[in-house]
Protein backbone atom coordinates (compact mmCIF):
# COMPACT_ATOMS: atom_id res chain seq x y z
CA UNK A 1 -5.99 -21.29 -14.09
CA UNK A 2 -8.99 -19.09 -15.60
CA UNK A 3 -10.52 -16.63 -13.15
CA UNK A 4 -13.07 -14.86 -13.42
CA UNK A 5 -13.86 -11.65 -11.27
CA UNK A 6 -17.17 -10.13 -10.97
CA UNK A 7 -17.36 -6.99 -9.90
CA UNK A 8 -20.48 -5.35 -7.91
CA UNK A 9 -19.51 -1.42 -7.62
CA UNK A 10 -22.31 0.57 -8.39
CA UNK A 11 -20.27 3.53 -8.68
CA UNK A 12 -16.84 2.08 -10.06
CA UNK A 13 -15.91 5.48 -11.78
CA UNK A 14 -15.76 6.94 -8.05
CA UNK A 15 -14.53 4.53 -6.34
CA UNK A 16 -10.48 4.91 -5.35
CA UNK A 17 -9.71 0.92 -3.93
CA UNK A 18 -11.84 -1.26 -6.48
CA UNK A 19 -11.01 1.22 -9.31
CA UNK A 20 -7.51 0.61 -8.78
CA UNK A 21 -7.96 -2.89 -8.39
CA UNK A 22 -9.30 -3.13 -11.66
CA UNK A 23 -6.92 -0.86 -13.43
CA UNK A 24 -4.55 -4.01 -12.30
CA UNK A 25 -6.13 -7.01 -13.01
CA UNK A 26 -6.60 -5.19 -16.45
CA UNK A 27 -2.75 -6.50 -16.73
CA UNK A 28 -3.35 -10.10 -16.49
CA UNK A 29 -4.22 -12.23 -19.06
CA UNK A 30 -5.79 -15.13 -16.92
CA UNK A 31 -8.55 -12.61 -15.37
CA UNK A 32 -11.57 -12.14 -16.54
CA UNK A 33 -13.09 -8.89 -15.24
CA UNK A 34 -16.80 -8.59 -15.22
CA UNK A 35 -18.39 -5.31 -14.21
CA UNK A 36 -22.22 -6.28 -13.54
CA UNK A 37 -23.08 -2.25 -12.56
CA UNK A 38 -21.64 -1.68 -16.32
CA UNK A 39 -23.02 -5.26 -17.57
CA UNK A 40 -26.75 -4.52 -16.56
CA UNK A 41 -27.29 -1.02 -15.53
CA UNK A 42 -31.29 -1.85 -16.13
CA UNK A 43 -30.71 -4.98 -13.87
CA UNK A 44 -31.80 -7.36 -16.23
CA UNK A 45 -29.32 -10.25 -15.54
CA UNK A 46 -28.85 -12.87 -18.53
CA UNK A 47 -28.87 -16.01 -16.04
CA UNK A 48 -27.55 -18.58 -18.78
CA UNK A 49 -24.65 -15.53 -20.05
CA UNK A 50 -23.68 -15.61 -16.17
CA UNK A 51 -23.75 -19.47 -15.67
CA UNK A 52 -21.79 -20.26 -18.84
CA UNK A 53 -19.55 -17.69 -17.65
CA UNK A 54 -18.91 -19.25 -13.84
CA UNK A 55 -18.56 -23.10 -15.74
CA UNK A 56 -15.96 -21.53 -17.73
CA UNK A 57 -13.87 -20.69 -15.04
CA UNK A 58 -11.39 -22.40 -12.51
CA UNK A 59 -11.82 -19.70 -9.62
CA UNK A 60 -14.48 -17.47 -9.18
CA UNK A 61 -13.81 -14.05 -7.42
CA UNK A 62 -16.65 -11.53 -5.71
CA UNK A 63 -15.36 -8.32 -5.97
CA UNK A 64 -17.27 -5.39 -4.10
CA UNK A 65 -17.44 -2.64 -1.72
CA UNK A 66 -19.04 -3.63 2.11
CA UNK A 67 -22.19 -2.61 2.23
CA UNK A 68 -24.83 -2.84 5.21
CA UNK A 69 -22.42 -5.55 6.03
CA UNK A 70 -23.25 -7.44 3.01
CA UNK A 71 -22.85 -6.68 -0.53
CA UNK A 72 -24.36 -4.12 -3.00
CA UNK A 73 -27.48 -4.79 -4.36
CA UNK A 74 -26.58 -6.01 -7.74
CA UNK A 75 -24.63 -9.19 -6.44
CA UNK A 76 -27.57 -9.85 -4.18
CA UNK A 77 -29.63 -10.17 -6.87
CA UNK A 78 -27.39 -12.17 -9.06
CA UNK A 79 -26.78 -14.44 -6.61
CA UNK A 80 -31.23 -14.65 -6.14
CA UNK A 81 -31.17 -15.43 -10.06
CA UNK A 82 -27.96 -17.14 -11.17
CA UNK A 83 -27.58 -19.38 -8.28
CA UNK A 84 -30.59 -21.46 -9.54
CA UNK A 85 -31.91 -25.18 -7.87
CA UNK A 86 -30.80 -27.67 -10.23
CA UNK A 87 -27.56 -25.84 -11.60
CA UNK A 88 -26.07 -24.44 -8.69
CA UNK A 89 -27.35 -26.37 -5.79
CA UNK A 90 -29.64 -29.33 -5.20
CA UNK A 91 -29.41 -32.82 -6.24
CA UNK A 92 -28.27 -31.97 -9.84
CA UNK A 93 -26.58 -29.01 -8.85
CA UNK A 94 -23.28 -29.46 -8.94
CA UNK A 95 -22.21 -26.93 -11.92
CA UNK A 96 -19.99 -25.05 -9.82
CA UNK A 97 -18.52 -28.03 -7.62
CA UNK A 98 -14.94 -28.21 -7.02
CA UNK A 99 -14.39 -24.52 -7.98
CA UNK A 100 -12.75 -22.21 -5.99
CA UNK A 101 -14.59 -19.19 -4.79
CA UNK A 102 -13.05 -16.18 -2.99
CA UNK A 103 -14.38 -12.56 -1.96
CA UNK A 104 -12.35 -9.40 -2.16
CA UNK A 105 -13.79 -6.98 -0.05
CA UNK A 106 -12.86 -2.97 0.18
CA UNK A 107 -14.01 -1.05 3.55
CA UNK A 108 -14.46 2.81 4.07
CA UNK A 109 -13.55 1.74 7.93
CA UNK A 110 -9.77 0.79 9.22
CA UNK A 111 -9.39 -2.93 10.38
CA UNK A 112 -10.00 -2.32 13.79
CA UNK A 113 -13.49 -1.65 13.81
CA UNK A 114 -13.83 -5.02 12.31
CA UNK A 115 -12.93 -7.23 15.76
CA UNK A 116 -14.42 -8.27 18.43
CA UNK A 117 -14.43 -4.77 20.73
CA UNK A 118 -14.24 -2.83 17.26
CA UNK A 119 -17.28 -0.33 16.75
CA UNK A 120 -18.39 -2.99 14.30
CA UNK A 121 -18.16 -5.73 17.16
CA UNK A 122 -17.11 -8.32 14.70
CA UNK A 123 -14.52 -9.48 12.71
CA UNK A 124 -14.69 -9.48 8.64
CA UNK A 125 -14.63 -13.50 9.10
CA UNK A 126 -17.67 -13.09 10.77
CA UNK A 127 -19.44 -10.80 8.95
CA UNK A 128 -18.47 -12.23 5.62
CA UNK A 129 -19.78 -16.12 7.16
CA UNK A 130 -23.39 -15.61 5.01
CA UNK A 131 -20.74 -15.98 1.49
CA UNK A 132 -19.26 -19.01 3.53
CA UNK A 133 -22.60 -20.69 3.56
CA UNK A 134 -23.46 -19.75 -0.02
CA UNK A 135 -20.13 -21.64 -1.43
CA UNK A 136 -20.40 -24.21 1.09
CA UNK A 137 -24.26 -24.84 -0.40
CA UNK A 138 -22.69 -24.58 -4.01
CA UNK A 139 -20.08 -26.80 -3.69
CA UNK A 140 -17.38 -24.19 -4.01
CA UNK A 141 -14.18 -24.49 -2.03
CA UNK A 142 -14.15 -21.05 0.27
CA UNK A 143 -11.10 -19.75 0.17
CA UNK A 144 -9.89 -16.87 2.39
CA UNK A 145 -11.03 -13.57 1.38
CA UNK A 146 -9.03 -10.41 0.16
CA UNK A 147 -10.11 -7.26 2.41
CA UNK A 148 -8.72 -4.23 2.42
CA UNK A 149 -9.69 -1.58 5.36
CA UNK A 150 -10.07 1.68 5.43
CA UNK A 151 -10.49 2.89 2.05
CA UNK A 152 -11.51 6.70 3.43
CA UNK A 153 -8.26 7.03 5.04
CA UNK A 154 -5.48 5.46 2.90
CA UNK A 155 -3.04 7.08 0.57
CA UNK A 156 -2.19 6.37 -3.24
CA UNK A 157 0.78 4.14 -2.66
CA UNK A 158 -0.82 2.32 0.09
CA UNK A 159 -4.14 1.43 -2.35
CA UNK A 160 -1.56 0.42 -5.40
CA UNK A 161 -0.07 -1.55 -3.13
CA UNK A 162 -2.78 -3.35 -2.35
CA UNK A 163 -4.25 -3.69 -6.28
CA UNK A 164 -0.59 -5.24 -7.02
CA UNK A 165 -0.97 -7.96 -3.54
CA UNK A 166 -4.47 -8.23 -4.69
CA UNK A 167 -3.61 -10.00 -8.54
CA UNK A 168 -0.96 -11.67 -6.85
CA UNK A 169 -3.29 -13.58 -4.38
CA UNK A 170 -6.40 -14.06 -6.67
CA UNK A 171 -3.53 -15.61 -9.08
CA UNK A 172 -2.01 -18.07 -7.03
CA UNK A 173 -1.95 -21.46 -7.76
CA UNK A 174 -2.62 -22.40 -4.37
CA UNK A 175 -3.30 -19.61 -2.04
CA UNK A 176 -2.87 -22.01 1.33
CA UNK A 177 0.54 -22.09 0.69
């Protein structure tokens, strides 16, 4: 299986979970890691670079930081321009059908303020059900997202822990199992 990660982290270099996330997929083989911050730091997205790219892969990770309850900027955008009518969605859409899409998703905030009661007053299911209706629209099978909470508060073993649990899941053949 081919996967291909693409990471929205506008400031990757300070970041302590998705930093360490990518110093791990670095090991595998089967991962392709795409930085788009890096990739296009005048925003300038190559649509047909970034569709070839998501054809040539089996599964198709977001990787990024929550922000505003949604993701950073750059992914928004990419998905505005690379999810196109035609190629993505729409009657001859169906480039990315029958791919697997998942999110993994770092928070500054510890899992419960992400529940009903929380301070957040919903759960990350919830909040994350807008990237639910994008694969559902793209034809991509949604599968269950990788979150980690509480990125302000953890320690060093707890965050490599995660990174190794992380490649593990994002690599699994089938991760219903």
């Amino acid at each position: 299986m081919k996967v291909l990660v693409i990471v929205a982290h506008p400031n990757i270099e300070k970041s302590v979970v998705n930093r360490a996330w990518l110093g791990e997929l670095e090991k595998h083989p089967d991962i392709t890691i795409h930085e788009l911050y890096k990739q296009y730091p005048d925003e300038k997205i190559d649509v047909e670079r970034e569709q070839r790219l998501c054809e040539e892969h089996n599964r198709i990770v977001w990787q990024f930081p929550f922000y505003w309850y949604s993701s950073p900027p750059l992914l928004k955008k990419w998905q505005d321009e690379v999810l196109t009518h035609g190629w993505a969605y729409g009657s001859n859409g169906t480039k990315l059908h029958q791919k697997e899409f998942l999110l993994a998703v770092s928070t500054g905030s510890a899992k419960e303020r992400y529940q009903a009661g929380g301070r957040n007053q919903f759960s990350m299911s919830e909040l994350l059900k807008p990237f639910q209706a994008t694969s559902n629209l793209i034809g991509t099978r949604f599968l269950p997202a990788f979150v980690f909470n509480g990125a302000y508060t953890s320690i060093d073993v707890e965050i490599e822990e995660s990174a190794k649990e992380y490649a593990n899941y994002i690599l699994a053949r089938d991760i219903f199992e």
